[in-house]
PDB file of N, CA and C in Angstrom:
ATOM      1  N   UNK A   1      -8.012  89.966  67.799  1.00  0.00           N
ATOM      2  CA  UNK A   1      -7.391  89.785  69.109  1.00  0.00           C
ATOM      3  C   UNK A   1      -6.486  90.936  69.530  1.00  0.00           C
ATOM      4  N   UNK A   2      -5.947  91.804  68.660  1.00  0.00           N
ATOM      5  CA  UNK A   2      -4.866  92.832  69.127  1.00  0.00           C
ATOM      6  C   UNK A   2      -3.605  92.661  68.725  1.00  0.00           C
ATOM      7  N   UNK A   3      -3.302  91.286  68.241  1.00  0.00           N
ATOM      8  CA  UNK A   3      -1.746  91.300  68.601  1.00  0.00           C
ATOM      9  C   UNK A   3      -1.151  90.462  67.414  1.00  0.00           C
ATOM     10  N   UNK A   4      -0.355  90.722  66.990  1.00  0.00           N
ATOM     11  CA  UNK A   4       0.185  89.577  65.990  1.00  0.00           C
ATOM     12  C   UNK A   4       0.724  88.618  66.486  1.00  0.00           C
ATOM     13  N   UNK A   5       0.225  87.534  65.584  1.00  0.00           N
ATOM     14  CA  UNK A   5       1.275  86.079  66.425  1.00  0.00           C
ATOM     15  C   UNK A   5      -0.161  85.109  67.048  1.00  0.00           C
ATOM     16  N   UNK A   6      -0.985  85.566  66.804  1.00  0.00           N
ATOM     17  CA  UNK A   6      -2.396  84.572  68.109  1.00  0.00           C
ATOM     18  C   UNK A   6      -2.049  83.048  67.461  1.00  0.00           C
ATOM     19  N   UNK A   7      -1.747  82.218  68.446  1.00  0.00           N
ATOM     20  CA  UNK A   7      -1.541  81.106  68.269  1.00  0.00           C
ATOM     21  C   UNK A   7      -2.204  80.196  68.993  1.00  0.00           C
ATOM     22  N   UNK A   8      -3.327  80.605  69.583  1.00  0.00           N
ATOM     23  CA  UNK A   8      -4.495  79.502  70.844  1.00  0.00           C
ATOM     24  C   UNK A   8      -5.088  79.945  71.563  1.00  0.00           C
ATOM     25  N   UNK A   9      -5.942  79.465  72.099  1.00  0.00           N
ATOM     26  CA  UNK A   9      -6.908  79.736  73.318  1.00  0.00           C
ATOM     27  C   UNK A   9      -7.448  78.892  73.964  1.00  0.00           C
ATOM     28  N   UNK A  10      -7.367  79.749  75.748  1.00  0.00           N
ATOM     29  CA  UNK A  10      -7.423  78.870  76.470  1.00  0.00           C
ATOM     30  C   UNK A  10      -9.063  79.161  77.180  1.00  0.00           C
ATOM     31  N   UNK A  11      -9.458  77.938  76.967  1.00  0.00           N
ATOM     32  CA  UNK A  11     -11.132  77.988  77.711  1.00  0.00           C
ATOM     33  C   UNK A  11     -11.359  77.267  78.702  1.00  0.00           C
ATOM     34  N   UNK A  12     -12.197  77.489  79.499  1.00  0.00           N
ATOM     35  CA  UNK A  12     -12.719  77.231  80.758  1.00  0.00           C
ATOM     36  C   UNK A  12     -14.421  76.428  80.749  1.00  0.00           C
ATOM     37  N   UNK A  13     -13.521  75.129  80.759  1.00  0.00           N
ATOM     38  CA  UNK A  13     -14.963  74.349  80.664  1.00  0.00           C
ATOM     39  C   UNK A  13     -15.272  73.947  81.937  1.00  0.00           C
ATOM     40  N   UNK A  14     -16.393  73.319  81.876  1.00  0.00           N
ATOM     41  CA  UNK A  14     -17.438  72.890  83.425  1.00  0.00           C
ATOM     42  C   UNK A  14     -17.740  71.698  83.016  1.00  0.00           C
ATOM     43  N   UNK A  15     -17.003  70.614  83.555  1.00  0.00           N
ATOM     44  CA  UNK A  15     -17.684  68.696  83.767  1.00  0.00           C
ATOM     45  C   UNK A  15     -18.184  68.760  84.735  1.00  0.00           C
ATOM     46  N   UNK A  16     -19.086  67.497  84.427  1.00  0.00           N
ATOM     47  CA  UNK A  16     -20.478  67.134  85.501  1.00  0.00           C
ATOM     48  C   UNK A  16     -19.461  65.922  85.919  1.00  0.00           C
ATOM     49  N   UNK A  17     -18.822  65.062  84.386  1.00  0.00           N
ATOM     50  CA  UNK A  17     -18.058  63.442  84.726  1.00  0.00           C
ATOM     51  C   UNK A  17     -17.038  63.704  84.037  1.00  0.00           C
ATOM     52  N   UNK A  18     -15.490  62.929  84.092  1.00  0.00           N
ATOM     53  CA  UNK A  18     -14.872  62.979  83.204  1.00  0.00           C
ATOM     54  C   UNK A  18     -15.255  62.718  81.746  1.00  0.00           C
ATOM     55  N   UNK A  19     -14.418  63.565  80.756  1.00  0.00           N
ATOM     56  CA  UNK A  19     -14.946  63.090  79.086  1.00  0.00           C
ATOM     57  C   UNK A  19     -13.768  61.556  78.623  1.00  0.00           C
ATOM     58  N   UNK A  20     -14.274  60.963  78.311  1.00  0.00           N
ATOM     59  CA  UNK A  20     -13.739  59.481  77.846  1.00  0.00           C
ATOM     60  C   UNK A  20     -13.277  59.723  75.769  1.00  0.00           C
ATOM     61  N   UNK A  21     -14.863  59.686  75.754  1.00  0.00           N
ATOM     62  CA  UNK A  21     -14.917  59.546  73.971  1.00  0.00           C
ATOM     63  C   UNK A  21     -15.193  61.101  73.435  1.00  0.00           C
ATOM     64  N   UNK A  22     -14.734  60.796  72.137  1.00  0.00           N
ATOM     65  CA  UNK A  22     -14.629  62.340  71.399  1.00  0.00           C
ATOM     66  C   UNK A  22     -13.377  63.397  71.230  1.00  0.00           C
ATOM     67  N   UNK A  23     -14.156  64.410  70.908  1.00  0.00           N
ATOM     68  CA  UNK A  23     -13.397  65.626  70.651  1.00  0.00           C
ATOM     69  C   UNK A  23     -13.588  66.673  70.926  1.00  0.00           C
ATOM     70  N   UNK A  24     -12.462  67.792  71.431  1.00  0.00           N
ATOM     71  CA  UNK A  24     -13.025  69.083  71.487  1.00  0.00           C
ATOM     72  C   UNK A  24     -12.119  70.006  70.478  1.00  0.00           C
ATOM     73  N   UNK A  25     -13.207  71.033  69.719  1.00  0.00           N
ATOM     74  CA  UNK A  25     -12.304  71.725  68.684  1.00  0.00           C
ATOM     75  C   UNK A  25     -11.961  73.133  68.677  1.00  0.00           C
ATOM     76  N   UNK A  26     -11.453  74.067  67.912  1.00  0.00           N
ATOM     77  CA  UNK A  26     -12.143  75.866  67.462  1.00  0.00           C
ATOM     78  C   UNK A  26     -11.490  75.885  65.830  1.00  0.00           C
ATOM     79  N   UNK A  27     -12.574  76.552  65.687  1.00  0.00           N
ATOM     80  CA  UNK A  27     -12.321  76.857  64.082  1.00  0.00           C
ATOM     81  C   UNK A  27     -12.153  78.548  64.686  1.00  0.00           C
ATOM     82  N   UNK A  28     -11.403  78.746  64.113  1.00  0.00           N
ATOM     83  CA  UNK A  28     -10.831  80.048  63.827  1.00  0.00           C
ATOM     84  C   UNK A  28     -11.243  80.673  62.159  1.00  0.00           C
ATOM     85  N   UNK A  29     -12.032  81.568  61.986  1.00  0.00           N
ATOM     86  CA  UNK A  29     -12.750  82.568  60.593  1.00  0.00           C
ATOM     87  C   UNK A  29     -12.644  83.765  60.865  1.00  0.00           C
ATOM     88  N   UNK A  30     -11.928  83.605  59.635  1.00  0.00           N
ATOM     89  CA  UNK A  30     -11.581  85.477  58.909  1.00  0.00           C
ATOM     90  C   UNK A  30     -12.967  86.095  58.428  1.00  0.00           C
ATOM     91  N   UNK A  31     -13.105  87.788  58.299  1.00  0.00           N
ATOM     92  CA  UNK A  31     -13.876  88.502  58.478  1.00  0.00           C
ATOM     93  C   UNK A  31     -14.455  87.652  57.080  1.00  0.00           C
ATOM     94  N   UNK A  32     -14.072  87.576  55.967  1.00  0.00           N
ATOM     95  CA  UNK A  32     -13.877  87.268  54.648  1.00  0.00           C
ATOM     96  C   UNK A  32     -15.008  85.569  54.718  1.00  0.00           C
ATOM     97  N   UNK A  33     -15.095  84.893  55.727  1.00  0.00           N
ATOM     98  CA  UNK A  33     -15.929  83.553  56.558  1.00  0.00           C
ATOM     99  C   UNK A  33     -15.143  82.785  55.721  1.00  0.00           C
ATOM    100  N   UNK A  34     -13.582  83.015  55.746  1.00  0.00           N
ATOM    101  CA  UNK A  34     -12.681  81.800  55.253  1.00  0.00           C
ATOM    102  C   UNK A  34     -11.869  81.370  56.647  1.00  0.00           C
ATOM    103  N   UNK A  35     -11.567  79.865  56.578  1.00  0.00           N
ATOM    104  CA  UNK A  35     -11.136  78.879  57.742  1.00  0.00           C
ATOM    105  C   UNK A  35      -9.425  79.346  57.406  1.00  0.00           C
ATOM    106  N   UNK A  36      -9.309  79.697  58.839  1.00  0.00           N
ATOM    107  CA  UNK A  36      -7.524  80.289  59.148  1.00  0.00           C
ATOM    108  C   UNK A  36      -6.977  79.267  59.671  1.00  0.00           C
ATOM    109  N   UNK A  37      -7.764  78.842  60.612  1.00  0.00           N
ATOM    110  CA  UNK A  37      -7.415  77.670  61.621  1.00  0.00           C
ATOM    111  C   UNK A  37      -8.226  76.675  62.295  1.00  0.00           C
ATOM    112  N   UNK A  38      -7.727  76.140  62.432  1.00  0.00           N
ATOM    113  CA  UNK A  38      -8.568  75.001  63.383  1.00  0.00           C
ATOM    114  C   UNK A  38      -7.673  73.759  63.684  1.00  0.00           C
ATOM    115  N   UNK A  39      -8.258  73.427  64.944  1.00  0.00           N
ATOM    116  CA  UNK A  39      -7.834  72.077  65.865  1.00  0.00           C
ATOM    117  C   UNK A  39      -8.380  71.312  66.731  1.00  0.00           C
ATOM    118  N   UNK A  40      -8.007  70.130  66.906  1.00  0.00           N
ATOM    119  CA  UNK A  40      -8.900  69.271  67.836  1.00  0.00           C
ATOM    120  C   UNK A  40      -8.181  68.924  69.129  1.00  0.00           C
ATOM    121  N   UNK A  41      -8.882  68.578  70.149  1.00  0.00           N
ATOM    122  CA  UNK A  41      -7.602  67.592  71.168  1.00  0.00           C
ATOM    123  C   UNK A  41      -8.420  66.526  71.009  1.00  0.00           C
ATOM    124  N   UNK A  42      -7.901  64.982  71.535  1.00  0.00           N
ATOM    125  CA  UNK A  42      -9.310  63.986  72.172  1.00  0.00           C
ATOM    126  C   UNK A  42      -9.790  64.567  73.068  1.00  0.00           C
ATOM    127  N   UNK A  43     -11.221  63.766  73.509  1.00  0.00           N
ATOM    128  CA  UNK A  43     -11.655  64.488  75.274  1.00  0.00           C
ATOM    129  C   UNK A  43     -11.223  63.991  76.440  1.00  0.00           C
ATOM    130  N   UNK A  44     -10.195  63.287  75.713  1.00  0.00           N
ATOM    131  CA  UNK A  44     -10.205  62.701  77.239  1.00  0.00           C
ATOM    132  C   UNK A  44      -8.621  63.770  78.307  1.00  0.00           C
ATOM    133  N   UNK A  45      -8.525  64.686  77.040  1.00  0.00           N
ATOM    134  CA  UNK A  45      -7.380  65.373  77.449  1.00  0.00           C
ATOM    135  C   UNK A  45      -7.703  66.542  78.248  1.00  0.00           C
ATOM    136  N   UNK A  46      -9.280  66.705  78.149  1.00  0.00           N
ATOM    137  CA  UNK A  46      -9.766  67.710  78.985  1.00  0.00           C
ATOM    138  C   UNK A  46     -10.365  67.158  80.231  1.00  0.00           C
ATOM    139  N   UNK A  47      -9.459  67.906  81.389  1.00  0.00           N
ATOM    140  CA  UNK A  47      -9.595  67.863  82.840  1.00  0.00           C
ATOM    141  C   UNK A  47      -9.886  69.118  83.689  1.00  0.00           C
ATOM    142  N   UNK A  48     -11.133  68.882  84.733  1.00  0.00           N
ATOM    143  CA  UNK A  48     -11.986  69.803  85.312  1.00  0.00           C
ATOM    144  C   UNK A  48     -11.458  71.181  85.828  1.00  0.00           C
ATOM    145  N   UNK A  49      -9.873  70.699  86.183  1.00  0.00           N
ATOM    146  CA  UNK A  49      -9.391  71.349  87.043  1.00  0.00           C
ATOM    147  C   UNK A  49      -7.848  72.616  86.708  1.00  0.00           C
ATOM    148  N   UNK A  50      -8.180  71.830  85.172  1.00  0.00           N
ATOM    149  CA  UNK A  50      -7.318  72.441  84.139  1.00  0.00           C
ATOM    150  C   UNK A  50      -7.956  73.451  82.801  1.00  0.00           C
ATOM    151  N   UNK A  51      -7.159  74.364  82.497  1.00  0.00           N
ATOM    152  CA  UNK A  51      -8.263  75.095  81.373  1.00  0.00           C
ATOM    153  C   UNK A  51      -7.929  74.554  80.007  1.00  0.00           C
ATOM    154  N   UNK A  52      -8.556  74.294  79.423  1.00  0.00           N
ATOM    155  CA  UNK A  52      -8.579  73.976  78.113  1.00  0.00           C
ATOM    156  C   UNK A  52      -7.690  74.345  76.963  1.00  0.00           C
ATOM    157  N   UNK A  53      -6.558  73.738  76.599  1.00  0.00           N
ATOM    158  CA  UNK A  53      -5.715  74.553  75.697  1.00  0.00           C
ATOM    159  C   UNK A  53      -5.192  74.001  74.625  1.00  0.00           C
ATOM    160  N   UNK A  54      -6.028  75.099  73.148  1.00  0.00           N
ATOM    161  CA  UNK A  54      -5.733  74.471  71.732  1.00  0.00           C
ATOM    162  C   UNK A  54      -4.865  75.880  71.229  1.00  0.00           C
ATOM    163  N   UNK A  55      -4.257  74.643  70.786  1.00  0.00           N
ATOM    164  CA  UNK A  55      -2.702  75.686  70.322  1.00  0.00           C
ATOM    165  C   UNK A  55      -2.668  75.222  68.545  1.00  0.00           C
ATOM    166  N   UNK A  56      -2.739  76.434  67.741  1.00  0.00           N
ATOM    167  CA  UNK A  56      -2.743  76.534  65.835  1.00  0.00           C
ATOM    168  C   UNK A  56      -1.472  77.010  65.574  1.00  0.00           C
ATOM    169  N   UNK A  57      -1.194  77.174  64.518  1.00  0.00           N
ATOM    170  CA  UNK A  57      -0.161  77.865  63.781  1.00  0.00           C
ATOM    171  C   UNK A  57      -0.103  79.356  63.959  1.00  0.00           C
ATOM    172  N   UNK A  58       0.333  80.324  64.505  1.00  0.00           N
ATOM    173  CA  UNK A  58       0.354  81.535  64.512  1.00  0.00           C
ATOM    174  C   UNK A  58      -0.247  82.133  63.333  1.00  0.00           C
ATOM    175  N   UNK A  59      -0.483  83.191  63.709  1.00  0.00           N
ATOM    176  CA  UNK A  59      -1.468  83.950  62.336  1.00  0.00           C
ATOM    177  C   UNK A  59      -0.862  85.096  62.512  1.00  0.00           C
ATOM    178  N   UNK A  60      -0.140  85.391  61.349  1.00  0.00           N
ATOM    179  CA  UNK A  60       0.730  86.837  61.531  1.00  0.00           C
ATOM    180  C   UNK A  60      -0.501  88.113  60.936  1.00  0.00           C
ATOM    181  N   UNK A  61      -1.953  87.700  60.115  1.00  0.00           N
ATOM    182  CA  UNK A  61      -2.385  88.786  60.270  1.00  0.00           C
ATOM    183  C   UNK A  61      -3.271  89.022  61.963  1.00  0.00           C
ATOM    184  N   UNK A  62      -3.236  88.560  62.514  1.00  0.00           N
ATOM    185  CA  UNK A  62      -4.043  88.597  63.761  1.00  0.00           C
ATOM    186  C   UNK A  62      -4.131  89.848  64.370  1.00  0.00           C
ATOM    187  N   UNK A  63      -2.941  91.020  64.260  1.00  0.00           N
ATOM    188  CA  UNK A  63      -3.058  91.833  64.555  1.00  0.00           C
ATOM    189  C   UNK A  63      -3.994  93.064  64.242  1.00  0.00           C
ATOM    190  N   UNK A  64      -4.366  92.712  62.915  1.00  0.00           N
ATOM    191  CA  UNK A  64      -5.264  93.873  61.891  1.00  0.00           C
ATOM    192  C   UNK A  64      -6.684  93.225  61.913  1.00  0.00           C
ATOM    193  N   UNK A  65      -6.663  92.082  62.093  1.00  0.00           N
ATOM    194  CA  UNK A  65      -8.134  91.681  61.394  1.00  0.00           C
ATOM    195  C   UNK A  65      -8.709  90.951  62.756  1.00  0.00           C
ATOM    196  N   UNK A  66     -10.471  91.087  62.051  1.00  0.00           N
ATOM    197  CA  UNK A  66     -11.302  90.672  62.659  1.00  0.00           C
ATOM    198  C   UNK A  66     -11.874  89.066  62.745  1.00  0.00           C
ATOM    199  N   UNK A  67     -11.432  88.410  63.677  1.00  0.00           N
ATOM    200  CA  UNK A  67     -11.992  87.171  63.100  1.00  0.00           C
ATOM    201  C   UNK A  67     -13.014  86.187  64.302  1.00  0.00           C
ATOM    202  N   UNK A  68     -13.710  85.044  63.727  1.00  0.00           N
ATOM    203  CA  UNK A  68     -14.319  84.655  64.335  1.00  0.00           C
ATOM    204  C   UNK A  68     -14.380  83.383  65.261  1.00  0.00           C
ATOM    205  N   UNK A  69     -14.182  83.456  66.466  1.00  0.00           N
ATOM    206  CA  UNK A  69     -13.985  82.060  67.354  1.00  0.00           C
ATOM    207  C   UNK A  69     -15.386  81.233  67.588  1.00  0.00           C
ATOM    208  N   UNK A  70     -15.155  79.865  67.304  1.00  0.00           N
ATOM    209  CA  UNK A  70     -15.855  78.366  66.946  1.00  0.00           C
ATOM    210  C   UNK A  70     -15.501  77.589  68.236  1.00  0.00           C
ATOM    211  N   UNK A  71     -16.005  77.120  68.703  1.00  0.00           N
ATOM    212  CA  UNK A  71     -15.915  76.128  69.378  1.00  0.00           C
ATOM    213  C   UNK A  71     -16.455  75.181  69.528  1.00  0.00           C
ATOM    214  N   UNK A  72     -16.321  73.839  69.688  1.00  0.00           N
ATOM    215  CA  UNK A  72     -17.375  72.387  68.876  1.00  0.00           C
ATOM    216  C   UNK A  72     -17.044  71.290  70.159  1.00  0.00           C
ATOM    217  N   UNK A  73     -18.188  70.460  70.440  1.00  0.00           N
ATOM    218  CA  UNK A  73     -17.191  69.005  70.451  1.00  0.00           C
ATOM    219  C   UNK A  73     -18.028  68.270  69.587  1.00  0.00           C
ATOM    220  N   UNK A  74     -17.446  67.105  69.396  1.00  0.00           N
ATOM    221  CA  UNK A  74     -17.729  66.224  68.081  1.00  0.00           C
ATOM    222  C   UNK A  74     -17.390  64.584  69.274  1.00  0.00           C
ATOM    223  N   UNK A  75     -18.888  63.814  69.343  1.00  0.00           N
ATOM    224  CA  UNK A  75     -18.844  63.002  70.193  1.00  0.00           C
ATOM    225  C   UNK A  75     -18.745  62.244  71.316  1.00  0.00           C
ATOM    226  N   UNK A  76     -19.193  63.452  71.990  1.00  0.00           N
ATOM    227  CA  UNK A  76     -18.877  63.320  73.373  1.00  0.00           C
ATOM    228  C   UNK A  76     -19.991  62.806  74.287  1.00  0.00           C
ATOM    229  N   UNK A  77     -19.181  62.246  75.295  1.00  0.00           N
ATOM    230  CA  UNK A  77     -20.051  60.829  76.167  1.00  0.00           C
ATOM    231  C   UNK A  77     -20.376  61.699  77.295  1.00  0.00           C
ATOM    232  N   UNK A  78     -20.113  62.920  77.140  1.00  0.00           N
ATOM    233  CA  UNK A  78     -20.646  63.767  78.453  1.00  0.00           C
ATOM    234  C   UNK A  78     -21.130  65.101  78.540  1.00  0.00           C
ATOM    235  N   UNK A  79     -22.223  65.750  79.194  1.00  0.00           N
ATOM    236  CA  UNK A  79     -22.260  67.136  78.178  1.00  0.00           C
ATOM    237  C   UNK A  79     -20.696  67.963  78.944  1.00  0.00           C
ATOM    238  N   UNK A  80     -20.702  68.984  78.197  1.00  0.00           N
ATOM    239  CA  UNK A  80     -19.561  69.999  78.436  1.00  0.00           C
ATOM    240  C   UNK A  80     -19.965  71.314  77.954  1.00  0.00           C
ATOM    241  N   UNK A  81     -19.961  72.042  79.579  1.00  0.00           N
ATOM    242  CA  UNK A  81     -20.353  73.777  79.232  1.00  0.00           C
ATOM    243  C   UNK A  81     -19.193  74.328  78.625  1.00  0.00           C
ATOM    244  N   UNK A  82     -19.314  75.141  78.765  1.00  0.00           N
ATOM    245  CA  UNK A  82     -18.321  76.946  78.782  1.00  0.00           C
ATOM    246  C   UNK A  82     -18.644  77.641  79.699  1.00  0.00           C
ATOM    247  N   UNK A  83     -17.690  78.227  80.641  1.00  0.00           N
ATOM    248  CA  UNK A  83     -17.504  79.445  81.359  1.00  0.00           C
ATOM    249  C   UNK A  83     -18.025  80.682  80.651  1.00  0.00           C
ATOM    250  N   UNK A  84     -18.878  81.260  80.929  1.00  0.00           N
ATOM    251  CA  UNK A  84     -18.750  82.853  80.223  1.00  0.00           C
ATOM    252  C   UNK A  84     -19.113  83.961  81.269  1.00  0.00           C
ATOM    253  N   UNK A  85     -18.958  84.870  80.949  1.00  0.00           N
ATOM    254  CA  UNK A  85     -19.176  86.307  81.772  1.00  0.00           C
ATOM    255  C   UNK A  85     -20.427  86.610  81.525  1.00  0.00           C
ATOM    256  N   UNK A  86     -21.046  87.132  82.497  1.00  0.00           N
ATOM    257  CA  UNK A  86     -22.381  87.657  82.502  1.00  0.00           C
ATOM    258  C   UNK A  86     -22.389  88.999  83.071  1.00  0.00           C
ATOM    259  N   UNK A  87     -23.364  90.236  82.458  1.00  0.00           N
ATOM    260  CA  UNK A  87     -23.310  91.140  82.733  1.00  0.00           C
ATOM    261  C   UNK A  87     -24.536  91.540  82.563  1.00  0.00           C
ATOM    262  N   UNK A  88     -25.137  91.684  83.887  1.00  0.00           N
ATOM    263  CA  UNK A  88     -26.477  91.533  84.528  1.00  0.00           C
ATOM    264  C   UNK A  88     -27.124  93.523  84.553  1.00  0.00           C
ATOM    265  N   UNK A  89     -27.471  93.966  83.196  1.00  0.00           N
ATOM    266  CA  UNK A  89     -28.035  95.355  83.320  1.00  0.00           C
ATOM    267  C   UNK A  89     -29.783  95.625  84.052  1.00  0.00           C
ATOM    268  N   UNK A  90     -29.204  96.826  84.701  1.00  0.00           N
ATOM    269  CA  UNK A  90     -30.238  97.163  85.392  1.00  0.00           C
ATOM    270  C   UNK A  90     -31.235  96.493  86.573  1.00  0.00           C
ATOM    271  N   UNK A  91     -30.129  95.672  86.977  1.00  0.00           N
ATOM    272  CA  UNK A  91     -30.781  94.905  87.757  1.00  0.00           C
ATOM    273  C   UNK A  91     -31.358  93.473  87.530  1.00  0.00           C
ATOM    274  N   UNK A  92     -30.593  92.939  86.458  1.00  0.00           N
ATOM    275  CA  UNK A  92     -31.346  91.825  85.687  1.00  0.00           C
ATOM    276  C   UNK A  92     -32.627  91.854  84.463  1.00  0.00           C
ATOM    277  N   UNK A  93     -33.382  93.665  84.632  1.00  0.00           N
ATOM    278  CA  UNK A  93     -34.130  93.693  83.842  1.00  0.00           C
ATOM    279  C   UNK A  93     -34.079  94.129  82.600  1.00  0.00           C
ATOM    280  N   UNK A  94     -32.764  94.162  81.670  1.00  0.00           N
ATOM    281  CA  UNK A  94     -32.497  94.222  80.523  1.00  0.00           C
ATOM    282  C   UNK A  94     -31.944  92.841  80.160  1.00  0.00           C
ATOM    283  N   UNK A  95     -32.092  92.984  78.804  1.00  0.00           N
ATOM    284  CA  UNK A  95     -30.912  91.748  78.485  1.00  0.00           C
ATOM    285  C   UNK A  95     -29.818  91.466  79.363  1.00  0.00           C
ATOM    286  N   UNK A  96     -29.486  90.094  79.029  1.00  0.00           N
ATOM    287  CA  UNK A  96     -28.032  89.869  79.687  1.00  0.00           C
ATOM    288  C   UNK A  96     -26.969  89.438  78.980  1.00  0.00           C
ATOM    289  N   UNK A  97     -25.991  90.936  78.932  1.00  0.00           N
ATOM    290  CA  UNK A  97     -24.524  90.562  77.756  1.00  0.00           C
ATOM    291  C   UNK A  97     -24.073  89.290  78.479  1.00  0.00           C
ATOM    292  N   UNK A  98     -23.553  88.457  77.169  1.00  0.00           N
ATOM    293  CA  UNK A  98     -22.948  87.192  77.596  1.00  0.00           C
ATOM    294  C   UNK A  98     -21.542  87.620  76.555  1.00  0.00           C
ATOM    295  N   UNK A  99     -20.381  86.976  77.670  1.00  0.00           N
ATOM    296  CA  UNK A  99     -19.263  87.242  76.328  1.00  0.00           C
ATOM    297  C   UNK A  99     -17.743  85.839  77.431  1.00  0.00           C
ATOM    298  N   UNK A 100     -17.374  85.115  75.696  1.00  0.00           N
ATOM    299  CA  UNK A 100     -16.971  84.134  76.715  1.00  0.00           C
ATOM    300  C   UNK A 100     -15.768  84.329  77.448  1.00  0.00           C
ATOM    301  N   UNK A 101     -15.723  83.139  78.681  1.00  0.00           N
ATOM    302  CA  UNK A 101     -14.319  83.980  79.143  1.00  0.00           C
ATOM    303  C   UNK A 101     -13.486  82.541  79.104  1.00  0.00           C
ATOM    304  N   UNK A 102     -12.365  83.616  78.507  1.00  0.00           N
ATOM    305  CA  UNK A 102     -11.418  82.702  77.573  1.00  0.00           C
ATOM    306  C   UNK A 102      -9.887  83.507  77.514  1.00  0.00           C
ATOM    307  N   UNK A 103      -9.300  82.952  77.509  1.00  0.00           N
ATOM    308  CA  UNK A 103      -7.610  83.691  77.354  1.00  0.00           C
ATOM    309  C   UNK A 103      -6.641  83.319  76.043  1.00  0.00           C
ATOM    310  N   UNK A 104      -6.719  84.451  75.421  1.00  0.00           N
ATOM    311  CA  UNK A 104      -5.550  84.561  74.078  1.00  0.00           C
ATOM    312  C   UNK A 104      -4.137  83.981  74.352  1.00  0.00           C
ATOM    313  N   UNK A 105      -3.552  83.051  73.136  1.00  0.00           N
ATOM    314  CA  UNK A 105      -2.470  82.802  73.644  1.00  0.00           C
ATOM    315  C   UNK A 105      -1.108  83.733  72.152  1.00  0.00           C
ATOM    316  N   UNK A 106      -0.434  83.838  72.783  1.00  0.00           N
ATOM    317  CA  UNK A 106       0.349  84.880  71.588  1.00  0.00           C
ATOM    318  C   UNK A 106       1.675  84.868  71.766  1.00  0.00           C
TER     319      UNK A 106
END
């Protein structure tokens, strides 16, 4: 992430209906594919109009290292996207970079 201290992230989901049942999570993995962090909210705490925000224990190596963002839900009565960026080369006729869009919290 850049910075020492990363303590959450905030994502940008897309409901079709409100979520009732379940969970939404992120596992947070070190380069090493050992678990740094992770957390859940219920779903019913996620609202359309609000961005998504799971808050861990600060990670004082965050600044040096490379690690890997997870994101899950576990039981849910509704589907639920992700926001991501699209970056449409050559006109659409190459691949299309996808990269998610999401905000560090620190």
């Amino acid at each position: 992430p850049g910075g020492s201290g990363w303590r959450g992230v905030l994502l940008a989901g897309v409901l079709d209906v409100p979520l009732v049942e379940g969970y939404l999570g992120v596992d947070i993995v070190s380069a090493k594919q050992e678990f740094v962090a992770q957390v859940t909210i219920p779903a019913i705490q996620v609202a359309s109009y609000l961005p998504i925000r799971l808050e861990f224990a600060p990670l004082a190596e965050s600044a040096t290292g490379d690690f890997e963002l997870r994101v899950f839900g576990r039981n849910l009565d509704a589907p639920l996207r992700m926001l991501e960026w699209r970056h449409y080369r050559l006109g659409g006729l190459l691949p299309t970079r996808c990269k998610p869009f999401l905000g560090l919290i620190f």
